[in-house]
Protein backbone atom coordinates (compact mmCIF):
# COMPACT_ATOMS: atom_id res chain seq x y z
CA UNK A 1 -131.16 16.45 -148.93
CA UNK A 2 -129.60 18.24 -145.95
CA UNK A 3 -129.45 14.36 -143.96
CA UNK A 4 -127.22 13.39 -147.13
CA UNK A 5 -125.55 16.43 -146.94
CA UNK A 6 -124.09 15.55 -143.57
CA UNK A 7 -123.70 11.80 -143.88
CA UNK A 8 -121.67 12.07 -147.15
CA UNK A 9 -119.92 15.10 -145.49
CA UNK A 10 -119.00 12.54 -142.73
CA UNK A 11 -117.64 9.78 -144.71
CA UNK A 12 -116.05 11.61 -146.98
CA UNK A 13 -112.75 11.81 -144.66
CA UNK A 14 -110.96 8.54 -144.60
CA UNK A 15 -110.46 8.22 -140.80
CA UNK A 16 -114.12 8.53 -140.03
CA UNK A 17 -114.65 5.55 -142.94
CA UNK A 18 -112.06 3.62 -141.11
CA UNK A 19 -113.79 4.34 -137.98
CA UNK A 20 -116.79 2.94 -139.26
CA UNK A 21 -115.22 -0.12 -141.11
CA UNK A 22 -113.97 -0.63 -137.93
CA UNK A 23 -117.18 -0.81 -135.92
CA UNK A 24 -118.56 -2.98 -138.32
CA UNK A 25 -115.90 -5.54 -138.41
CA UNK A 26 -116.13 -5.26 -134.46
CA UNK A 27 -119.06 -6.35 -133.97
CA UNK A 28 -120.91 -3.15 -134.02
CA UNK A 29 -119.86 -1.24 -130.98
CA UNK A 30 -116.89 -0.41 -129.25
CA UNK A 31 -115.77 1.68 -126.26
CA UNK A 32 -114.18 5.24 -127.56
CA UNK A 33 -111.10 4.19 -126.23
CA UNK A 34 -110.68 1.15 -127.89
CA UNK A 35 -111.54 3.09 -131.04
CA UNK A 36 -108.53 5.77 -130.30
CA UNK A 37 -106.28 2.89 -129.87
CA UNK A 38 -106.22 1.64 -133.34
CA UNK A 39 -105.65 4.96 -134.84
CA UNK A 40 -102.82 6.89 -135.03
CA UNK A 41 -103.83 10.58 -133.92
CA UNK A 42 -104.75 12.20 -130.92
CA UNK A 43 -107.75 11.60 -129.18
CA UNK A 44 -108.48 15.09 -129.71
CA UNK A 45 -109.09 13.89 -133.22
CA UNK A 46 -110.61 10.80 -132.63
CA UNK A 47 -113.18 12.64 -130.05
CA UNK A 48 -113.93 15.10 -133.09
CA UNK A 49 -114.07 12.24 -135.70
CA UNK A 50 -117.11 10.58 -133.50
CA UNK A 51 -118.59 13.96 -132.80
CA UNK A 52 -118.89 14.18 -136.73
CA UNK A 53 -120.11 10.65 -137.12
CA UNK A 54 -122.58 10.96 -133.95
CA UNK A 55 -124.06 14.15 -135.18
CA UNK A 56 -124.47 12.51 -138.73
CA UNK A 57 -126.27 9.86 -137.00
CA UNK A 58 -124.17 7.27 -138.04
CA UNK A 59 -122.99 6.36 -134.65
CA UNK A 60 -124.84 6.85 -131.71
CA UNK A 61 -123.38 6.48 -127.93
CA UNK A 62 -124.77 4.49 -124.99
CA UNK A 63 -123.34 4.52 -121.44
CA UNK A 64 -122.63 1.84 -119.89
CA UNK A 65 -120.85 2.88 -116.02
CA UNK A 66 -117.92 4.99 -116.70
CA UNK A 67 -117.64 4.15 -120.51
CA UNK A 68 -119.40 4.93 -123.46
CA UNK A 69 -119.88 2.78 -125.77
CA UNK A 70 -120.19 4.12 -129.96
CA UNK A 71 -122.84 1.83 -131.47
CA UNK A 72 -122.62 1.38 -135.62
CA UNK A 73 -125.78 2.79 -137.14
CA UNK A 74 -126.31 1.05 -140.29
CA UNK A 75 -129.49 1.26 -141.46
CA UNK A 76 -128.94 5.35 -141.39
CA UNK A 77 -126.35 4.67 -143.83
CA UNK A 78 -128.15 2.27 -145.92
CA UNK A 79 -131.12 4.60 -146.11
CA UNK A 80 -129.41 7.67 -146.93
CA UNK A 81 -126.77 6.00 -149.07
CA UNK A 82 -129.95 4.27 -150.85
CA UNK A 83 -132.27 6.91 -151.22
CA UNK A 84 -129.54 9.38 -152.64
CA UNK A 85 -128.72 6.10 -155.00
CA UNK A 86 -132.10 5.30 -155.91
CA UNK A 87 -132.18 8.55 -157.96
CA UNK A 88 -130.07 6.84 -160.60
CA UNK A 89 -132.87 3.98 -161.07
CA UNK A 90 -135.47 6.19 -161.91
């Protein structure tokens, strides 16, 4: 339950949701400065949103020369979102 614990800790702020709508609807990945672009705080903020989605696993980074890249993980979210759900089947 602890995994749950942190991935429903992470979405449950609405700029790291938007984040991740945003990811999705992008394709999947985006550089962390195109992400800080399309939101309205600091990137400060947006560097501790990702930190809080990366450490939830629901984004992971990749480097690719002087960028890095944040890279959508969706299947964490389906299977914690879906095990946690699948409790109300039973």
């Amino acid at each position: 339950m602890a995994s749950a614990e942190q991935v429903f800790g992470a979405v449950a702020h609405a700029s790291r949701r938007q984040i991740l709508l945003t990811l999705h609807f992008r394709g999947g990945e985006m550089t962390a400065g195109d992400i800080a672009e399309r939101f309205g705080c600091t990137w400060a903020t947006t560097s501790r949103h990702l930190k809080v989605l990366r450490d939830a696993g629901l984004v992971s980074v990749v480097k690719r020369g002087r960028e890095r890249i944040y890279v959508l993980e969706k299947n964490r979210l389906r299977s914690v979102v879906g095990d946690w759900l699948g409790w109300f089947d039973r």
